[in-house]
C-alpha atoms as a PDB file:
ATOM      1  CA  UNK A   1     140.967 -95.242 234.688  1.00  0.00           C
ATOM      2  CA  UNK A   2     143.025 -93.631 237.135  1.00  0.00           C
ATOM      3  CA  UNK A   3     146.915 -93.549 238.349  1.00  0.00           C
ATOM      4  CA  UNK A   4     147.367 -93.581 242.170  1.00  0.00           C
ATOM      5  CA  UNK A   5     144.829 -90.651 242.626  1.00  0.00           C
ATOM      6  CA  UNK A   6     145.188 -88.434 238.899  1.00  0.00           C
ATOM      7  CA  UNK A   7     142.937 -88.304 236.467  1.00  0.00           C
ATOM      8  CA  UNK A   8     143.629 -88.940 233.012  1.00  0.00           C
ATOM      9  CA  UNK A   9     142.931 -85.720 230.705  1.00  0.00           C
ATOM     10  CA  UNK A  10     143.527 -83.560 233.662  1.00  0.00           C
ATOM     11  CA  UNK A  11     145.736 -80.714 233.755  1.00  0.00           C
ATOM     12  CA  UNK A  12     148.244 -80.048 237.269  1.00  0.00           C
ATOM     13  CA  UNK A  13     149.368 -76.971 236.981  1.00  0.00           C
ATOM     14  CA  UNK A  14     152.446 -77.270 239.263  1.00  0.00           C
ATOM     15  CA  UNK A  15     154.342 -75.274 240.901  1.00  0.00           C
ATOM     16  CA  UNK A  16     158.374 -76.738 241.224  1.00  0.00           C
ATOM     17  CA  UNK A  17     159.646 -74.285 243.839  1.00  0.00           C
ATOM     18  CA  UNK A  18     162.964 -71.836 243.177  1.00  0.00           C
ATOM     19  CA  UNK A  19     164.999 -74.996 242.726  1.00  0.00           C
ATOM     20  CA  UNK A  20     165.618 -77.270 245.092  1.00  0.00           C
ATOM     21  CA  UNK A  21     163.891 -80.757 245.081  1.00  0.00           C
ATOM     22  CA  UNK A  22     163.571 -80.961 248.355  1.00  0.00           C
ATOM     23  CA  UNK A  23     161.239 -77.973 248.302  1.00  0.00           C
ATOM     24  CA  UNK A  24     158.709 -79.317 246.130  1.00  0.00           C
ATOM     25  CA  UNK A  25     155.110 -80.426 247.583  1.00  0.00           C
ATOM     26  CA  UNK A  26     154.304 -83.908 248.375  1.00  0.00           C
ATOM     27  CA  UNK A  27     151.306 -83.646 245.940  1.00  0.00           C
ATOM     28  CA  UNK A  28     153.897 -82.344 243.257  1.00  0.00           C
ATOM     29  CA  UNK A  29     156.226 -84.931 243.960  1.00  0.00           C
ATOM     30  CA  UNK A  30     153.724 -87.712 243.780  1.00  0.00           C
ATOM     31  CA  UNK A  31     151.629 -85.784 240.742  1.00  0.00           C
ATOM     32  CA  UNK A  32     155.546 -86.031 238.667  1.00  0.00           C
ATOM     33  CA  UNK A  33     155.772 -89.244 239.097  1.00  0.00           C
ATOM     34  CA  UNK A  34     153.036 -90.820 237.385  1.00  0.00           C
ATOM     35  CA  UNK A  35     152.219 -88.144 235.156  1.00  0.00           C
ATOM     36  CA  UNK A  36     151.914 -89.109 231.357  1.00  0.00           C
ATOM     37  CA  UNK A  37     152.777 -85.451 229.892  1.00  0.00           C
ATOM     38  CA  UNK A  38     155.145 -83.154 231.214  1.00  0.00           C
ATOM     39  CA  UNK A  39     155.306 -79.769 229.707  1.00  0.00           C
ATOM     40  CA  UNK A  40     157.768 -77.686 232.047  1.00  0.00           C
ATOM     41  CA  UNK A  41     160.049 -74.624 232.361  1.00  0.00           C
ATOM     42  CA  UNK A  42     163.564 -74.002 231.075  1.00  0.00           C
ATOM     43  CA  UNK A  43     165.052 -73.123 234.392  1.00  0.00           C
ATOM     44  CA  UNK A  44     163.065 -76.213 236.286  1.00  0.00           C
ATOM     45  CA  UNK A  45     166.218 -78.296 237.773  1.00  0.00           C
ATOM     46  CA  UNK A  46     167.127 -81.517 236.615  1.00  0.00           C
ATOM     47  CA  UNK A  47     166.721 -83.413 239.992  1.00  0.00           C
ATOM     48  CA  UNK A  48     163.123 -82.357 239.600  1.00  0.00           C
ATOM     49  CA  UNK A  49     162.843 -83.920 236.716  1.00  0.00           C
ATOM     50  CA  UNK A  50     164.361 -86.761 237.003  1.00  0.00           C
ATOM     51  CA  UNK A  51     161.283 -87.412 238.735  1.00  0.00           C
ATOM     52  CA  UNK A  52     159.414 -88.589 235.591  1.00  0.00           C
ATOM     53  CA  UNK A  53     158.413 -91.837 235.175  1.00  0.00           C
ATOM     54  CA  UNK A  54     159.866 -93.496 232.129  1.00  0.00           C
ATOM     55  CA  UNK A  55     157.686 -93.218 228.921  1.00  0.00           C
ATOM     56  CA  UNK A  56     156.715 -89.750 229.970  1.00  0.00           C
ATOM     57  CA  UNK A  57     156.831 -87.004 227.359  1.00  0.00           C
ATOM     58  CA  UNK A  58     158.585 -84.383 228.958  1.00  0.00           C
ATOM     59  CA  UNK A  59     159.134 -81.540 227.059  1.00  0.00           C
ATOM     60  CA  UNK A  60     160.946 -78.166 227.961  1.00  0.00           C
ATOM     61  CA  UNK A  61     158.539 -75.514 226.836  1.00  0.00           C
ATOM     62  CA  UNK A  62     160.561 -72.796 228.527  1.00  0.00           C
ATOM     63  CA  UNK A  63     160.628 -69.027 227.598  1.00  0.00           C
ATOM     64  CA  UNK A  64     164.027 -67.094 228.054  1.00  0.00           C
ATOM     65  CA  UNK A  65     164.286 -63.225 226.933  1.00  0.00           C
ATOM     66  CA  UNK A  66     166.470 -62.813 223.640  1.00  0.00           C
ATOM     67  CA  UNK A  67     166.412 -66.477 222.661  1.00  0.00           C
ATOM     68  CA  UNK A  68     163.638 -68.209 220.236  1.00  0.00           C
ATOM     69  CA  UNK A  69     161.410 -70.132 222.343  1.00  0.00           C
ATOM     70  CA  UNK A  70     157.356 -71.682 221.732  1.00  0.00           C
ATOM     71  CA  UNK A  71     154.789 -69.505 221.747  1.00  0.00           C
ATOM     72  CA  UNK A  72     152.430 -69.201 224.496  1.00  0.00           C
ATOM     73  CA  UNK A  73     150.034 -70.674 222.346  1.00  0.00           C
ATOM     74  CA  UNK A  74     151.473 -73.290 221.031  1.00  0.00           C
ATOM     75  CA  UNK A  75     152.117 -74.257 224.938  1.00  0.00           C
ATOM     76  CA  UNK A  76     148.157 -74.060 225.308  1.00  0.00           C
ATOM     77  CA  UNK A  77     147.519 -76.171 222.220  1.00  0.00           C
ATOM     78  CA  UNK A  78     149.765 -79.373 223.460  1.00  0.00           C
ATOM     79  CA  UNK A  79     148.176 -78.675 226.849  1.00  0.00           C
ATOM     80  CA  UNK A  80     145.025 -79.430 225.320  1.00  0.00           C
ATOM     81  CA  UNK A  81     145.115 -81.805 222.623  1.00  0.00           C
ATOM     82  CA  UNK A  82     147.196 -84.009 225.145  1.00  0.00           C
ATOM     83  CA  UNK A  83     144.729 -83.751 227.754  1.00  0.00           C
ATOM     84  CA  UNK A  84     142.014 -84.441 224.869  1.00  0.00           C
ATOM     85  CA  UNK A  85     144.296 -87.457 224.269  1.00  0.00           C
ATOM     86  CA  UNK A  86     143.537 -89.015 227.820  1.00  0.00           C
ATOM     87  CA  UNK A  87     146.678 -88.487 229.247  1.00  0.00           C
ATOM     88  CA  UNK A  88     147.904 -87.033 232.490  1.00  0.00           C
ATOM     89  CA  UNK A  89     149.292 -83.610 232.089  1.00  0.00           C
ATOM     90  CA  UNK A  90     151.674 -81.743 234.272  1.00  0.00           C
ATOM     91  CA  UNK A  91     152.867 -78.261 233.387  1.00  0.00           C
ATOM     92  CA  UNK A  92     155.969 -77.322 235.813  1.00  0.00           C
ATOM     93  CA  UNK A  93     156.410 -74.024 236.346  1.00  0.00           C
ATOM     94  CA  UNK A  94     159.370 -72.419 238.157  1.00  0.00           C
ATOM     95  CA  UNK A  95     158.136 -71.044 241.765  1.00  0.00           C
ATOM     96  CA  UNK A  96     154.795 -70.925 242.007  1.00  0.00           C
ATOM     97  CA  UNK A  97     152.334 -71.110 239.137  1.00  0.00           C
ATOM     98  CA  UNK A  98     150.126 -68.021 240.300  1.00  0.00           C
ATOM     99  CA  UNK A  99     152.976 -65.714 240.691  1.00  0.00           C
ATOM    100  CA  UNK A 100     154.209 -64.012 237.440  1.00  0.00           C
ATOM    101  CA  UNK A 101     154.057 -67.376 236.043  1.00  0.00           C
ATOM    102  CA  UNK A 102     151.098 -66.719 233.000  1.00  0.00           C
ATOM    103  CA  UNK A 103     148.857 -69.592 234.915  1.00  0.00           C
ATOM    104  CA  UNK A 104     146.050 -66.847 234.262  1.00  0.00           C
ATOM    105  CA  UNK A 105     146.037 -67.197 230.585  1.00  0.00           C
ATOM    106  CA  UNK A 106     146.187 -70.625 230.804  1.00  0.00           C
ATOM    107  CA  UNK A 107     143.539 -71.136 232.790  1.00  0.00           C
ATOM    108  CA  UNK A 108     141.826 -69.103 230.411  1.00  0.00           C
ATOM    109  CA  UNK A 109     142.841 -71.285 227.352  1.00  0.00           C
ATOM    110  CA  UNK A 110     141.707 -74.494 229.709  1.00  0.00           C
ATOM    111  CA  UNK A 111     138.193 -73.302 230.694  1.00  0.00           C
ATOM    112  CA  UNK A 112     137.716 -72.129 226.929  1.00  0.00           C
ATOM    113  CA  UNK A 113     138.406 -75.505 225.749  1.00  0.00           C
ATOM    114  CA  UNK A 114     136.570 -77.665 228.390  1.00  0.00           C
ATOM    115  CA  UNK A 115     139.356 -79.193 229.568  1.00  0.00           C
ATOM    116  CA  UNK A 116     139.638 -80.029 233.815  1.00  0.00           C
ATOM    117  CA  UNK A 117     142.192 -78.449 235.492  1.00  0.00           C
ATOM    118  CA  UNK A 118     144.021 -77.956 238.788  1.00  0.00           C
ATOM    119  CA  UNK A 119     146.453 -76.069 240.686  1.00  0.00           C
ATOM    120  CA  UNK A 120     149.307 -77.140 242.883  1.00  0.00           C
ATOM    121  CA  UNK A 121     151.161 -74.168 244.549  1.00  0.00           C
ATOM    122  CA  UNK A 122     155.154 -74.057 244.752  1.00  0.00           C
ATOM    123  CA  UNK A 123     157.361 -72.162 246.953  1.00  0.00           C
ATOM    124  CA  UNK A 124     157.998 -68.623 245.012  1.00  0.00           C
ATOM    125  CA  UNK A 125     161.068 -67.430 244.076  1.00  0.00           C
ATOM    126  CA  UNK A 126     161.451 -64.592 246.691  1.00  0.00           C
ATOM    127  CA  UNK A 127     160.889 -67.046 249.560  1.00  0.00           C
ATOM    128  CA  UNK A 128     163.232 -69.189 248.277  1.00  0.00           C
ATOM    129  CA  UNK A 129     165.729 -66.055 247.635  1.00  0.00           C
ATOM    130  CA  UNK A 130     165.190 -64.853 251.155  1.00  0.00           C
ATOM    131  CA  UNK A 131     165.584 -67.482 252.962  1.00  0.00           C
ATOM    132  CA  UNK A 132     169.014 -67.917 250.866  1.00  0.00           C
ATOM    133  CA  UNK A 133     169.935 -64.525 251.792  1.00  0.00           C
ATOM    134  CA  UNK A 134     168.871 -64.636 255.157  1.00  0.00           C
ATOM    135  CA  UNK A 135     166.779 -61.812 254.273  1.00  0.00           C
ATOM    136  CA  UNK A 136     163.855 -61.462 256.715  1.00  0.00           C
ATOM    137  CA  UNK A 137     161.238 -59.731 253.964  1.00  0.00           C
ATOM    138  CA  UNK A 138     158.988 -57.852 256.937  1.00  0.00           C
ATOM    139  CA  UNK A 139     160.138 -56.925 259.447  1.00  0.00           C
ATOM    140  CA  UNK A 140     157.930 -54.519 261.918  1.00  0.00           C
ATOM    141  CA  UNK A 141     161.089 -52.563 262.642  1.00  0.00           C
ATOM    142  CA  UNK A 142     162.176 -51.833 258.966  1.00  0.00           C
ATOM    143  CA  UNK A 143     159.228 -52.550 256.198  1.00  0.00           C
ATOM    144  CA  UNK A 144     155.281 -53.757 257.072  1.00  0.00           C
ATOM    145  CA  UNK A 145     155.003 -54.157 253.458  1.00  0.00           C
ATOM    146  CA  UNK A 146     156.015 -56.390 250.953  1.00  0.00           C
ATOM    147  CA  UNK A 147     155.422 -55.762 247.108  1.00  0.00           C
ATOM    148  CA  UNK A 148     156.260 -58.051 244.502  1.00  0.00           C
ATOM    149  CA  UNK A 149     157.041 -56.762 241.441  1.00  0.00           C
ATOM    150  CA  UNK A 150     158.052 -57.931 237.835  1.00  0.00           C
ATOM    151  CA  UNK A 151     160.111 -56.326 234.972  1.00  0.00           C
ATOM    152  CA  UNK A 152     158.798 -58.483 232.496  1.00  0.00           C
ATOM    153  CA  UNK A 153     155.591 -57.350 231.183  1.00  0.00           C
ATOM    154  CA  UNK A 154     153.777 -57.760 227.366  1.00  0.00           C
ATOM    155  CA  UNK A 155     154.377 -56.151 224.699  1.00  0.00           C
ATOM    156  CA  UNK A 156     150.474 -55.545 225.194  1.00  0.00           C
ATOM    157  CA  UNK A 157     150.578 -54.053 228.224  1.00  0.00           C
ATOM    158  CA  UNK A 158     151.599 -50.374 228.828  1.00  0.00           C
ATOM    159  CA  UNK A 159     154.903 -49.903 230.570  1.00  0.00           C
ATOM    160  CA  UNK A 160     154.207 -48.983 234.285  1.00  0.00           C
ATOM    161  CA  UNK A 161     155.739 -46.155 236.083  1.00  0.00           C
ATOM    162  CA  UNK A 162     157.968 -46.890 239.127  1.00  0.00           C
ATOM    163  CA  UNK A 163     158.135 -43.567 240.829  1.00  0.00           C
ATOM    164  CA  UNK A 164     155.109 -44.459 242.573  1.00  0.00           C
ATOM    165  CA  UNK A 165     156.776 -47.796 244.444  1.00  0.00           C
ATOM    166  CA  UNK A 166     159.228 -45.904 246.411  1.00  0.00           C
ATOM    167  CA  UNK A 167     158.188 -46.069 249.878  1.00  0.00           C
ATOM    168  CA  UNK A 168     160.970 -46.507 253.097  1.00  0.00           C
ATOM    169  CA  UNK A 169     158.107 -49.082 254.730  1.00  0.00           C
ATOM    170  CA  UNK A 170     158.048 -51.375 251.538  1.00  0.00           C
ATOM    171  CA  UNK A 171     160.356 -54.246 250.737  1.00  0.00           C
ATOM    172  CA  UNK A 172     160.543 -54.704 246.825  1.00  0.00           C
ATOM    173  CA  UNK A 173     161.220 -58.092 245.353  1.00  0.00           C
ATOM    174  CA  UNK A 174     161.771 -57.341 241.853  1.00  0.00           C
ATOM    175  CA  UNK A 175     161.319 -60.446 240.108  1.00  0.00           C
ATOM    176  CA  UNK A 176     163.436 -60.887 236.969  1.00  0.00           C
ATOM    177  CA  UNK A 177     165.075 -57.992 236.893  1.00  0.00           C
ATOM    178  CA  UNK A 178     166.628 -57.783 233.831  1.00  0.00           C
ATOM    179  CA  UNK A 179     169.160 -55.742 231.727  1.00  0.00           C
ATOM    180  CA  UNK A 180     167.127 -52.288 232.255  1.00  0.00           C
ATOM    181  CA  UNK A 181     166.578 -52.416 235.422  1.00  0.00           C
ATOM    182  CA  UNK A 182     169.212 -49.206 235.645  1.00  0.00           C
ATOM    183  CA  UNK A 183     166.080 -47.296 234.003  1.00  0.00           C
ATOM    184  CA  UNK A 184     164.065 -48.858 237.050  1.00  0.00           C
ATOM    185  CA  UNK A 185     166.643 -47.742 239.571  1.00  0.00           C
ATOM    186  CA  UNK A 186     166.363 -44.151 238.480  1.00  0.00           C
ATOM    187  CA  UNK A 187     162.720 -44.290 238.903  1.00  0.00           C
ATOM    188  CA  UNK A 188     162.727 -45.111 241.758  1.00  0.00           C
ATOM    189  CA  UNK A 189     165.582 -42.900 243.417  1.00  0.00           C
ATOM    190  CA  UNK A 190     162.830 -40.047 241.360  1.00  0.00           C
ATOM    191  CA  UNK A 191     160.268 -41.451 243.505  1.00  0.00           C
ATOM    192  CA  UNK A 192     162.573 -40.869 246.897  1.00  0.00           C
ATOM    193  CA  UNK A 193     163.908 -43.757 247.781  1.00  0.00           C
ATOM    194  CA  UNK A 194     167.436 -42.507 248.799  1.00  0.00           C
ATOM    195  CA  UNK A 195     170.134 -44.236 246.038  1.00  0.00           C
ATOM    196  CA  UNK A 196     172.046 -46.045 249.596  1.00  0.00           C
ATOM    197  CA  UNK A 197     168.829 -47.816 250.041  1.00  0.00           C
ATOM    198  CA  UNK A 198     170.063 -51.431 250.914  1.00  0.00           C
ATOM    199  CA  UNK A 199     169.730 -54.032 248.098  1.00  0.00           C
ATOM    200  CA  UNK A 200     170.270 -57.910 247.448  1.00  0.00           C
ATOM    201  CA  UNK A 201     170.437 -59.607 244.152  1.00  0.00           C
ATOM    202  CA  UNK A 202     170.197 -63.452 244.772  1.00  0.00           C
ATOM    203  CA  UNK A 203     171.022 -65.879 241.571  1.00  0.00           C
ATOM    204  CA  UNK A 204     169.807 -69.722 241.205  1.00  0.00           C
ATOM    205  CA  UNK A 205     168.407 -69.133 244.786  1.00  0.00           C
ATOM    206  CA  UNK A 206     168.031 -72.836 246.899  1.00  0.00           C
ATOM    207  CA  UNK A 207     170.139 -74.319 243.748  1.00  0.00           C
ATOM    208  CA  UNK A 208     174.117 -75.609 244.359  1.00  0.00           C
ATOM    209  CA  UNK A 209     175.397 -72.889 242.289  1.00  0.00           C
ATOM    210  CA  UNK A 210     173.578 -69.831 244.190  1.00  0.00           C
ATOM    211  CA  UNK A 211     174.787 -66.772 244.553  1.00  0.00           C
ATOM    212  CA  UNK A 212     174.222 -63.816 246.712  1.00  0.00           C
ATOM    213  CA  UNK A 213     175.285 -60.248 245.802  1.00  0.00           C
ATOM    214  CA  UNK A 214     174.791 -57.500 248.075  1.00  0.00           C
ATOM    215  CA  UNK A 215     174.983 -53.866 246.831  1.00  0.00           C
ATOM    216  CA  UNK A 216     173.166 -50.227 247.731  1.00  0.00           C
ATOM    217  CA  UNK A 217     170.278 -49.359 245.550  1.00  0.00           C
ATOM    218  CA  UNK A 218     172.652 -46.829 243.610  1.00  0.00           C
ATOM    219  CA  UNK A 219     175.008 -49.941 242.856  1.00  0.00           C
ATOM    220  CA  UNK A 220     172.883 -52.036 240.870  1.00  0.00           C
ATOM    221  CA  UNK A 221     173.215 -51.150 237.460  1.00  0.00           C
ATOM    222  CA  UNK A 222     176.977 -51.522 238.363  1.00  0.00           C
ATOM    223  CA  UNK A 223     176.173 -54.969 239.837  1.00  0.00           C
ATOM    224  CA  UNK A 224     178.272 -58.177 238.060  1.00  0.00           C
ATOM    225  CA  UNK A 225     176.220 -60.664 236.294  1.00  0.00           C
ATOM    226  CA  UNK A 226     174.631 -63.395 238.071  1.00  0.00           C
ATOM    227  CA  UNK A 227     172.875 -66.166 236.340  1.00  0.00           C
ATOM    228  CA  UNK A 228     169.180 -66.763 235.906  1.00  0.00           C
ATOM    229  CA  UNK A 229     166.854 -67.106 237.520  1.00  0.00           C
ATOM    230  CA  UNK A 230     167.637 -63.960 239.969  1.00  0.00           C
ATOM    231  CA  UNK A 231     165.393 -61.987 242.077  1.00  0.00           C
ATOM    232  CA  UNK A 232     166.104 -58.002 243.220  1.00  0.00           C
ATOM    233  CA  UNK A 233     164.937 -57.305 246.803  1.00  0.00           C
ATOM    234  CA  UNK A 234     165.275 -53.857 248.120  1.00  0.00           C
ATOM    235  CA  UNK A 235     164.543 -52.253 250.901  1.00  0.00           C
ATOM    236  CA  UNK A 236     166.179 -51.864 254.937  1.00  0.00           C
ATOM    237  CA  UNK A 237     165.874 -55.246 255.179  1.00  0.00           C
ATOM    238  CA  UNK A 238     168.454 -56.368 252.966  1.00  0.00           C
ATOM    239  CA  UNK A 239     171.401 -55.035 254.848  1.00  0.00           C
ATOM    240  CA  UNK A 240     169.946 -55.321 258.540  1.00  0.00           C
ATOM    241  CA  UNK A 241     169.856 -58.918 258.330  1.00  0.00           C
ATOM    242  CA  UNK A 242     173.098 -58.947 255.848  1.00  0.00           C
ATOM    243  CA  UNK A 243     174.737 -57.217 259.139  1.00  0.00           C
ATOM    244  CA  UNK A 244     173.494 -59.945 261.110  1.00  0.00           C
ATOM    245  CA  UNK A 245     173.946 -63.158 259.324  1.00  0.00           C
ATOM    246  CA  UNK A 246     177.432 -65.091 260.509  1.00  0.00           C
ATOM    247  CA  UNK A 247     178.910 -65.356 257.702  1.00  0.00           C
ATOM    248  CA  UNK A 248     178.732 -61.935 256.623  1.00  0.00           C
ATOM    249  CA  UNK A 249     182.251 -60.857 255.532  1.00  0.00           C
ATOM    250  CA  UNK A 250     183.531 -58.276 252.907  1.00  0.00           C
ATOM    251  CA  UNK A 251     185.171 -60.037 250.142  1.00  0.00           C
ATOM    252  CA  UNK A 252     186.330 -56.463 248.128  1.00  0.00           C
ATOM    253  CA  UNK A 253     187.217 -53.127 250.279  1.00  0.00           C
ATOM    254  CA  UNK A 254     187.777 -51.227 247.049  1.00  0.00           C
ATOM    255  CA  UNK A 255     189.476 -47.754 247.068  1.00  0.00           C
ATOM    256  CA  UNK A 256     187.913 -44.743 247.821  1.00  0.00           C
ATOM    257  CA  UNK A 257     185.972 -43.261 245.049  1.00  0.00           C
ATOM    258  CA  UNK A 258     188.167 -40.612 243.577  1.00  0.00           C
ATOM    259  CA  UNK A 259     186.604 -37.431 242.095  1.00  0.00           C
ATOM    260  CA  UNK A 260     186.198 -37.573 238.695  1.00  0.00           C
ATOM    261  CA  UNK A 261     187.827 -34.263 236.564  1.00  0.00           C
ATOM    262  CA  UNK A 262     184.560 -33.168 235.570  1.00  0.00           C
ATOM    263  CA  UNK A 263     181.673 -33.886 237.640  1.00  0.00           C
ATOM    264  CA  UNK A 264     179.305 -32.523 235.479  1.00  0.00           C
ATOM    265  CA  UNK A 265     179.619 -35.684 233.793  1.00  0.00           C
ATOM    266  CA  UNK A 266     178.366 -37.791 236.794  1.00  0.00           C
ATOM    267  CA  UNK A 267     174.877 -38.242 237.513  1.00  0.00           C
ATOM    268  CA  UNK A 268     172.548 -37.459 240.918  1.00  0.00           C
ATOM    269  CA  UNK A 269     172.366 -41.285 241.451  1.00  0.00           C
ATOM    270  CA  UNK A 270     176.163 -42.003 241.024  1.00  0.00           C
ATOM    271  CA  UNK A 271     177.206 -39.066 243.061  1.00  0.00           C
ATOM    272  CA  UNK A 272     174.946 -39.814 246.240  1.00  0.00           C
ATOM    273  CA  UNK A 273     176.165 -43.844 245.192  1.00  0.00           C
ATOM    274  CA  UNK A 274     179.894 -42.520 245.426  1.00  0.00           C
ATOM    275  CA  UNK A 275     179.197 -41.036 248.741  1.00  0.00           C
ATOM    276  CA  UNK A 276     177.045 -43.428 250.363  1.00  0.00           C
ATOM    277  CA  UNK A 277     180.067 -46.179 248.558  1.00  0.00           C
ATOM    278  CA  UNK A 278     182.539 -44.307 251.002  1.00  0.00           C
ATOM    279  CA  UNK A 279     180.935 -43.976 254.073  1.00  0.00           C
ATOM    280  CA  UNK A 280     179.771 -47.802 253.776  1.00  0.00           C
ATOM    281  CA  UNK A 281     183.311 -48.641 253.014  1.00  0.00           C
ATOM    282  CA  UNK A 282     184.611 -47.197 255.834  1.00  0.00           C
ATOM    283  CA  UNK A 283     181.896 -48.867 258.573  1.00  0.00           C
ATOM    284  CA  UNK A 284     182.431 -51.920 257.472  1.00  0.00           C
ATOM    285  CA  UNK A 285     186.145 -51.451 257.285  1.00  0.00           C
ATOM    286  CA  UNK A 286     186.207 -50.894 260.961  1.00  0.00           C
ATOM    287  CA  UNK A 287     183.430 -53.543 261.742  1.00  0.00           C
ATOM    288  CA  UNK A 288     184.548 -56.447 260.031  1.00  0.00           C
ATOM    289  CA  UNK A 289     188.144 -56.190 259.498  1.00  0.00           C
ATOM    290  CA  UNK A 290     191.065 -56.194 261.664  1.00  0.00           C
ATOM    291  CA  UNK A 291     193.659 -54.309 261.299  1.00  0.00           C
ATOM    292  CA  UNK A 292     196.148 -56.717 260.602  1.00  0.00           C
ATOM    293  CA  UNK A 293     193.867 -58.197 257.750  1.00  0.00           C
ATOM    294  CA  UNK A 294     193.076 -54.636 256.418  1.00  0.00           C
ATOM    295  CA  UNK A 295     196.188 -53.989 255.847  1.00  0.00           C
ATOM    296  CA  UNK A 296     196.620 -57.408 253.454  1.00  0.00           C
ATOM    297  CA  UNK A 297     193.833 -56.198 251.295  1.00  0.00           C
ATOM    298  CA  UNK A 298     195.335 -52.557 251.228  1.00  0.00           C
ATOM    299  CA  UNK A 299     198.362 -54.601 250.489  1.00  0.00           C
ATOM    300  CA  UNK A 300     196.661 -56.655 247.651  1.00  0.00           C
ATOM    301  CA  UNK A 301     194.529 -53.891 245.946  1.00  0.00           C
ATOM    302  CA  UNK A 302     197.526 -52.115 245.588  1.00  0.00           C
ATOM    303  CA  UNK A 303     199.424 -54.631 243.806  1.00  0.00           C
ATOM    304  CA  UNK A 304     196.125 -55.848 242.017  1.00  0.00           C
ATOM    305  CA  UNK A 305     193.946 -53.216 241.182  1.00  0.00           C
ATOM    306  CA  UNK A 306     190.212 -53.560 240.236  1.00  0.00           C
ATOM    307  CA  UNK A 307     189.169 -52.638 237.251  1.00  0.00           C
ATOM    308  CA  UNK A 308     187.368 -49.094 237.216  1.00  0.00           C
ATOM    309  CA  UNK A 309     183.894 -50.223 238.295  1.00  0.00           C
ATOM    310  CA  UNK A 310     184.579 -51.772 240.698  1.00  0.00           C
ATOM    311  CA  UNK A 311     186.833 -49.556 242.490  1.00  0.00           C
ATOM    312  CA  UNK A 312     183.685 -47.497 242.488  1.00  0.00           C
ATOM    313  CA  UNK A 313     181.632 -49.774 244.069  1.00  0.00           C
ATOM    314  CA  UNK A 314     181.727 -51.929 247.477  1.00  0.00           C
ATOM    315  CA  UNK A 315     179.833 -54.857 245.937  1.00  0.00           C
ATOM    316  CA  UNK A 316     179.768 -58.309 248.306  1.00  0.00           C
ATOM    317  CA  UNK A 317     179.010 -61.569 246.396  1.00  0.00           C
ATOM    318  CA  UNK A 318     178.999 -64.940 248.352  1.00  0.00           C
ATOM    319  CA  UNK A 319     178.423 -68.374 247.153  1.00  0.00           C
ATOM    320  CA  UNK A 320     176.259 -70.311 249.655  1.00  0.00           C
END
């Protein structure tokens, strides 16, 4: 028997887009609503969800670093033995499904056990973060390149060297960045990517609560916070079309960075940051702010001063 064009004991393999509803497929939107068996993400909105149809077992099957979560094979396993069961399965993934989203091993587990399967593609999570960032992600003046690149990897897998991803032409879109990514920074600046180098980090891109933080490549292990998911994208891009987008405004001119007492302790990447911080500073200063409404935020710094990172670092967040 079939509902409206599915096939019981099938498996979708669906891809929900970087948040937004209204960015899902039509065949994702109809496959959601009359799936038996939803098996989804932890970061897959609730509007997409709400999609459903009642009686549905929809189940959050979600993986988040540092918390306790199902195991990849236990996600499999239901997969299966629902499928095995008859029923129309869906398993929602954030994004899309072949894009650092473990559809491979899935697959895998799928073919192994006989069990029909399909894929329906999403919109991934750097489109979705570029086009919230106005971020054009080639451009043929800037970058002809575009490498997407992951700092989540298995404990299986040898750790991958960075160095070798520094390239002026290339715009990276570092998906899930993570609480290292300093380590990745440094490889990268080793590689000779200059530590200015442009950078955006865009939170809960396409979502209501998004968030868009712009920063130079030697800023980002200073960088606040945002929440998950976020995508990294570096490269000239990032600030050319930052520069150009309307709304662009400078929400903190911090102080100039003030020599530390002993350099020594400062390293190459915060040095060249401190420098590059400055001359920013100062361009955009005369750019984007009057002089009247300069002299307010000289006015306001000085009677509420950041705290010591951040009067380091020119970091622009916006909420869009």
């Amino acid at each position: 028997m079939r509902h409206g064009y599915v096939i019981p004991g099938k498996v979708y393999l669906i891809g929900a887009g970087p948040g937004d509803p209204e960015l899902l497929t039509l065949k994702a939107a109809r496959l959601l609503r009359v799936a038996d068996a939803i098996l989804h993400d932890d970061l897959v909105s609730e509007e997409i969800l709400a999609l459903a149809p009642p009686g549905a077992r929809v189940q959050n099957v979600g993986k988040r670093c540092g918390k306790d979560s199902i195991s990849q094979e236990e996600i499999e396993r239901r997969m299966i033995d629902y499928a095995r069961a008859g029923l129309t399965v869906v398993r929602l993934k954030g994004g899309d499904p072949l894009v650092f989203g473990r559809a491979g091993e899935e697959m895998d587990a799928l073919a192994r056990a006989g069990v029909e399967f399909e894929i329906v593609p999403g919109v991934t999570a750097v489109l979705g973060a570029a086009a919230a960032a106005q971020v054009a992600l080639t451009d043929r003046r800037l970058a002809s390149k575009l490498l997407l690149v992951s700092n989540h990897h298995s404990r299986d897998k040898a750790d991958s060297a960075w160095v070798q991803l520094a390239d002026e032409d290339t715009t990276l879109a570092v998906y899930m960045p993570g609480q290292n990514v300093a380590a990745r920074v440094e490889e990268l600046v080793r590689g000779g990517l200059a530590p200015d180098t442009p950078c955006a980090v865009i939170s809960c891109a396409t979502r209501r609560e998004q968030k868009v933080a712009r920063m130079t490549l030697g800023e980002v292990a200073l960088a606040p916070t945002l929440g998950a998911p976020a995508l990294l994208v570096i490269g000239a891009v990032a600030a050319e079309r930052a520069m150009a987008a309307p709304d662009w405004a400078v929400e903190k001119i911090a102080a100039k960075a003030k020599p530390e007492a002993d350099a020594e302790d400062k390293s190459e990447i915060a040095l060249a940051s401190a420098a590059a911080f400055e001359s920013r500073a100062e361009m955009l200063f005369a750019e984007e702010i009057s002089g009247e409404v300069a002299g307010d935020v000289a006015e306001e710094s000085a009677e509420n001063p950041f705290d010591a990172k951040a009067a380091e670092r020119n970091i622009s967040i916006s909420e869009s």
